[in-house]
N, C-alpha and C. Protein backbone atom coordinates (compact mmCIF):
# COMPACT_ATOMS: atom_id res chain seq x y z
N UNK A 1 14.88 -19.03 -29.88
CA UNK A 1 13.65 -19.69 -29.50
C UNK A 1 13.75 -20.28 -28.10
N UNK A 2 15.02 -20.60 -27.82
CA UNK A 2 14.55 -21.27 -26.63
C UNK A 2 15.01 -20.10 -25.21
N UNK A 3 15.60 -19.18 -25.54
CA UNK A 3 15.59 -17.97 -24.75
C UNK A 3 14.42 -17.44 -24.04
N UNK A 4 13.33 -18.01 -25.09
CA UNK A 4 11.78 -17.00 -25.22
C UNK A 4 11.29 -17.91 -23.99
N UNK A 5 11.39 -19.65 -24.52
CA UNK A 5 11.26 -20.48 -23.26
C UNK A 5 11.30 -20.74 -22.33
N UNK A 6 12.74 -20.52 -21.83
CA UNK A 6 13.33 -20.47 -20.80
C UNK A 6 12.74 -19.05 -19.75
N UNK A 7 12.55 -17.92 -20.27
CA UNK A 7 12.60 -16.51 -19.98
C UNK A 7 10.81 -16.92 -19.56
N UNK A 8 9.98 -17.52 -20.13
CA UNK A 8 8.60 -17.55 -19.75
C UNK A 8 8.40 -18.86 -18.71
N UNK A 9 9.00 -19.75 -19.23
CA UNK A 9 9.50 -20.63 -17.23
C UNK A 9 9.97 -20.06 -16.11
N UNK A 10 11.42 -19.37 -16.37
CA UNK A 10 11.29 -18.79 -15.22
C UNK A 10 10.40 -17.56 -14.63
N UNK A 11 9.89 -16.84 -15.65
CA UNK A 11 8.56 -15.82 -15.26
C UNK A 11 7.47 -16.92 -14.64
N UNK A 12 6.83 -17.88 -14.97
CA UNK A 12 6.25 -18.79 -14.56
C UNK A 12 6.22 -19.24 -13.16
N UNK A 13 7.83 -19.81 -12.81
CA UNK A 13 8.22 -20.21 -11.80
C UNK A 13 8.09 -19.02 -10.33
N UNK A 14 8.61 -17.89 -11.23
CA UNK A 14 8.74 -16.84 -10.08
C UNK A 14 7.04 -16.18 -9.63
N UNK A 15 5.97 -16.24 -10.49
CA UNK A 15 5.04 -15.57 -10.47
C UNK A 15 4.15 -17.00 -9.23
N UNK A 16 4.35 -18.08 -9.53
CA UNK A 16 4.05 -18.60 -8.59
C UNK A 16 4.85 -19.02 -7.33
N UNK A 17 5.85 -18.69 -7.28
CA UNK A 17 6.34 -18.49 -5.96
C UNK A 17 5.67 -16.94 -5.07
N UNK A 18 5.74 -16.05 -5.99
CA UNK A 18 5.01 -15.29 -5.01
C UNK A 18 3.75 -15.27 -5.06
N UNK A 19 2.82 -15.61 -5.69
CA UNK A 19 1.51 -16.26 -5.32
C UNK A 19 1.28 -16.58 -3.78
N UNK A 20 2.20 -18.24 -3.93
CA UNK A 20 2.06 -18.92 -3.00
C UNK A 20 2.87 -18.02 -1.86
N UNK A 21 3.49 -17.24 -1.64
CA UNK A 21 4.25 -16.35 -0.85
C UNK A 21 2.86 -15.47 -0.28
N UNK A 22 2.50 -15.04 -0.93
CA UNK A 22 1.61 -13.82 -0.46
C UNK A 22 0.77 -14.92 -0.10
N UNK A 23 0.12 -16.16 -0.30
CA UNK A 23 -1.04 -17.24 0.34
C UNK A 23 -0.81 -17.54 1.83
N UNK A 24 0.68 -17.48 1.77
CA UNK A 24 1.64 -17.89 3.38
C UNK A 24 1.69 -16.84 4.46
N UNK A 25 1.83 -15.99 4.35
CA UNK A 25 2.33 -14.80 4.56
C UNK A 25 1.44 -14.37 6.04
N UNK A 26 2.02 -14.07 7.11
CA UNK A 26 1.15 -13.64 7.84
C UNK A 26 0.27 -12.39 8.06
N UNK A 27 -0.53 -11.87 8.00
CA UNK A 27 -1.57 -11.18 8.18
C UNK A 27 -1.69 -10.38 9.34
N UNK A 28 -1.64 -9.07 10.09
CA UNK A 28 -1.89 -8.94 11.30
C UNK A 28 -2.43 -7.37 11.44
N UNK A 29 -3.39 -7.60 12.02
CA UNK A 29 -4.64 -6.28 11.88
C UNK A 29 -4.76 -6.29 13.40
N UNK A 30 -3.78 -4.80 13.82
CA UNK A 30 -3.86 -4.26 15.30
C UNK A 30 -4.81 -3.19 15.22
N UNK A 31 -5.54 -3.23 16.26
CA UNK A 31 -6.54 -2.55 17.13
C UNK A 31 -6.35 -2.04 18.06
N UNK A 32 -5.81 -0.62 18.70
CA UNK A 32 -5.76 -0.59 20.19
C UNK A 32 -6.12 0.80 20.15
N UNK A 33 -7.27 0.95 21.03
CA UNK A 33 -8.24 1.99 21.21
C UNK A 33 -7.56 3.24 22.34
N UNK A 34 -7.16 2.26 23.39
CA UNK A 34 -6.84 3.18 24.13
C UNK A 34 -5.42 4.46 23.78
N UNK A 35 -4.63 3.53 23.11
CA UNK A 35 -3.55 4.51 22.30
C UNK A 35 -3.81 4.74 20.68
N UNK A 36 -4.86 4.90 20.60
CA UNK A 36 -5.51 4.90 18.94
C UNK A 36 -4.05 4.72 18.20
N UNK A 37 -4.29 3.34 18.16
CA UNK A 37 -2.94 2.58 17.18
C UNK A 37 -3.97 2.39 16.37
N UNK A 38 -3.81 1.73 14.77
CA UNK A 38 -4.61 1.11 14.06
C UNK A 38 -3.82 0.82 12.90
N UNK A 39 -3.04 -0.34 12.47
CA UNK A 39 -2.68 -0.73 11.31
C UNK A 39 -3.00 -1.74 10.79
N UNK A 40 -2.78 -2.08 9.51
CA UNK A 40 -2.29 -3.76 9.05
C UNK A 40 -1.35 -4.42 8.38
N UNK A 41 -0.64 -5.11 8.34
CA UNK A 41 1.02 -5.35 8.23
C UNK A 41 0.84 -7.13 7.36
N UNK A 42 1.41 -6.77 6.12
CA UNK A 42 1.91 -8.23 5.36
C UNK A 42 3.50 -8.43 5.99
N UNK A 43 3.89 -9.38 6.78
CA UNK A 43 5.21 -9.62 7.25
C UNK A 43 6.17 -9.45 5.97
N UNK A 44 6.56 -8.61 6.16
CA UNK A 44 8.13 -8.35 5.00
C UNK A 44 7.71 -7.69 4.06
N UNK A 45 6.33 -6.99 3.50
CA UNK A 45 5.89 -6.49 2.57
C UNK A 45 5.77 -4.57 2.68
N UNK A 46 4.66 -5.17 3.71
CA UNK A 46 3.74 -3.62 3.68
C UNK A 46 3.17 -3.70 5.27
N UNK A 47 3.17 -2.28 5.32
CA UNK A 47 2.36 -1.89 6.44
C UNK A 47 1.67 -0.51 6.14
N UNK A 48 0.09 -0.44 6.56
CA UNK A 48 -0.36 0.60 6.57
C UNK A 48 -1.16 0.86 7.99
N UNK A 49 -1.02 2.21 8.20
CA UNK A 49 -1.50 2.77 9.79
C UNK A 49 -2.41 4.26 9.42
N UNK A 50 -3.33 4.19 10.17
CA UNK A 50 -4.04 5.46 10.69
C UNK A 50 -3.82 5.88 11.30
N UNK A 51 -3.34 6.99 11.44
CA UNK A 51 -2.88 8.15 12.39
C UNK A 51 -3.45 9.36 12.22
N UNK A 52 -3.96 9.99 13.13
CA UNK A 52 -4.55 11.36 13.82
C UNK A 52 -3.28 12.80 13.08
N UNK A 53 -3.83 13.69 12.44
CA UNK A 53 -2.96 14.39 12.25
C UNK A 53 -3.35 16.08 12.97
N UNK A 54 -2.61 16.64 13.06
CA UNK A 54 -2.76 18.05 13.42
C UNK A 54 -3.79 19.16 12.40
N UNK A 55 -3.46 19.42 10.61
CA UNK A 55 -4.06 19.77 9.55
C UNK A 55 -5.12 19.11 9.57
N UNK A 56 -5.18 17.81 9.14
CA UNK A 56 -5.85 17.26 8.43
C UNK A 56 -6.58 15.62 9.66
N UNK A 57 -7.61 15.47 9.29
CA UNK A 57 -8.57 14.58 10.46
C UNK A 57 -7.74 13.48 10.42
N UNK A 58 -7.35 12.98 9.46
CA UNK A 58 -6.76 11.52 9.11
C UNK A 58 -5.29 11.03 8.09
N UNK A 59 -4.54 10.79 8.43
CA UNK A 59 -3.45 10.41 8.16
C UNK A 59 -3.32 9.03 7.89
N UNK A 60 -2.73 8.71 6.45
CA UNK A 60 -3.06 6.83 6.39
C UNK A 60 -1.46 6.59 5.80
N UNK A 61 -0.56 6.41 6.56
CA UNK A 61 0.69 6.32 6.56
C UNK A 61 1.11 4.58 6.07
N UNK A 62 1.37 4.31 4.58
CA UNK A 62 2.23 3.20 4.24
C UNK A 62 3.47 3.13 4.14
N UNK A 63 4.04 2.13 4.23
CA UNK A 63 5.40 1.49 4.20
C UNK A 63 5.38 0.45 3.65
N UNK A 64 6.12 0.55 2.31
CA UNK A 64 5.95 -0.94 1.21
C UNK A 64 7.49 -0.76 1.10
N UNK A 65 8.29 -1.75 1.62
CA UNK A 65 9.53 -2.37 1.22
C UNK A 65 10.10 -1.48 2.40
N UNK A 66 11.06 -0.33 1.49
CA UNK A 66 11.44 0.59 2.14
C UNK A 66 11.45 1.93 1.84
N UNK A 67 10.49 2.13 1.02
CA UNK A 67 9.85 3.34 1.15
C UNK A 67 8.46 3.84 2.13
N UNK A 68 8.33 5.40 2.10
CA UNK A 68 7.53 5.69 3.19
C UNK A 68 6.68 6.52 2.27
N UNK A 69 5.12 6.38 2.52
CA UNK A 69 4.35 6.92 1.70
C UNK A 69 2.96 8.11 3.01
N UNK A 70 2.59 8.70 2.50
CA UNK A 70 1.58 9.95 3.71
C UNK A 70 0.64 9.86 2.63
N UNK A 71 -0.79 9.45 3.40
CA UNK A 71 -1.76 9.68 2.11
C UNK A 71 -2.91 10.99 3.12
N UNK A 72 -3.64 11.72 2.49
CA UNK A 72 -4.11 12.33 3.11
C UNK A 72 -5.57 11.81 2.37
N UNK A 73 -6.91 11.25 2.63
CA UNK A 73 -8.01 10.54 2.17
C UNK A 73 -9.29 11.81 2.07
N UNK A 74 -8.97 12.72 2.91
CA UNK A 74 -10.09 13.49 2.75
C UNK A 74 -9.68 14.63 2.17
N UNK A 75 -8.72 15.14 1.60
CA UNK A 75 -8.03 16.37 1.22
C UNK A 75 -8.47 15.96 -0.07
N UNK A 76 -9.18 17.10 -0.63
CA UNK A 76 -9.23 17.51 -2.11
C UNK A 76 -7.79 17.34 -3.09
N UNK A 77 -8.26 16.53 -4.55
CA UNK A 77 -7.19 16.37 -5.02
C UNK A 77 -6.81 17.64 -6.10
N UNK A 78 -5.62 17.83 -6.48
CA UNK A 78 -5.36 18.88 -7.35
C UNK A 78 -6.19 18.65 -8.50
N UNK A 79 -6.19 17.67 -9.33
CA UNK A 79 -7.07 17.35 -9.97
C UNK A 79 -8.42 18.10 -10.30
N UNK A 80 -8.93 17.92 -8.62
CA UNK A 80 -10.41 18.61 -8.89
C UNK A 80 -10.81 20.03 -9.06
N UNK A 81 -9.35 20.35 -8.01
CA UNK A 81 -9.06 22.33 -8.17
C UNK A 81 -9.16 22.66 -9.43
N UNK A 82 -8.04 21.68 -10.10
CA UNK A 82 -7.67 21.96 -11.53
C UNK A 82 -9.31 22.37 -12.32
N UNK A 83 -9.84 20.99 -12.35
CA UNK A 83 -10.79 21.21 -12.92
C UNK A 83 -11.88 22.30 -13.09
N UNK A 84 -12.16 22.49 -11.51
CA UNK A 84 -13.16 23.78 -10.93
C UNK A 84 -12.50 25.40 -11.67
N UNK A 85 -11.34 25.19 -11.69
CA UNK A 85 -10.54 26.61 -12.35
C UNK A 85 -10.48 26.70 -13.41
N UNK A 86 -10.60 25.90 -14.61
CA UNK A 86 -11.08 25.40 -15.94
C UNK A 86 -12.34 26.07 -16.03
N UNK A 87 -13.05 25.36 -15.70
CA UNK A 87 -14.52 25.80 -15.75
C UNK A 87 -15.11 27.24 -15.13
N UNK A 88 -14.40 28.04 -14.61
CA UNK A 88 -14.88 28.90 -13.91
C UNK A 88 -14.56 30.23 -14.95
């Protein structure tokens, strides 16, 4: 019983530390036209950027921790292929 206690205090404790972490946290949304930069960045978290790609019109490139993620926003998802080939 008091395992259960202890284990939901410190879940407690930790869930509002990062609360208040992410409340602190600086914020920073770059703009620069002339070198079409465009991201926005949680200090120590995440960053996401728009970038121009060669294929595809738009490239929305995240970085959460230390992984690296490529999203492509206007590219059809397999999903929908899937579906259309189902039905056909």
């Amino acid at each position: 019983m008091k395992i259960k206690i202890v284990f939901w205090i410190v879940f407690f404790i930790l869930f509002f530390l990062a609360v208040i972490y992410l409340l602190l946290v600086p914020i920073i949304l770059y703009i620069d036209t002339t070198t079409n930069q465009y991201y926005i960045q949680l200090l120590g978290l995440a960053k996401a950027s728009i970038q121009g790609d060669k294929e595809e019109l738009i490239c929305i490139r995240l970085k959460v921790f230390f992984l690296n993620f490529s999203l492509y926003p206007l590219r059809k998802s397999n999903s929908e292929n899937k579906k259309q080939k189902k039905h056909s």
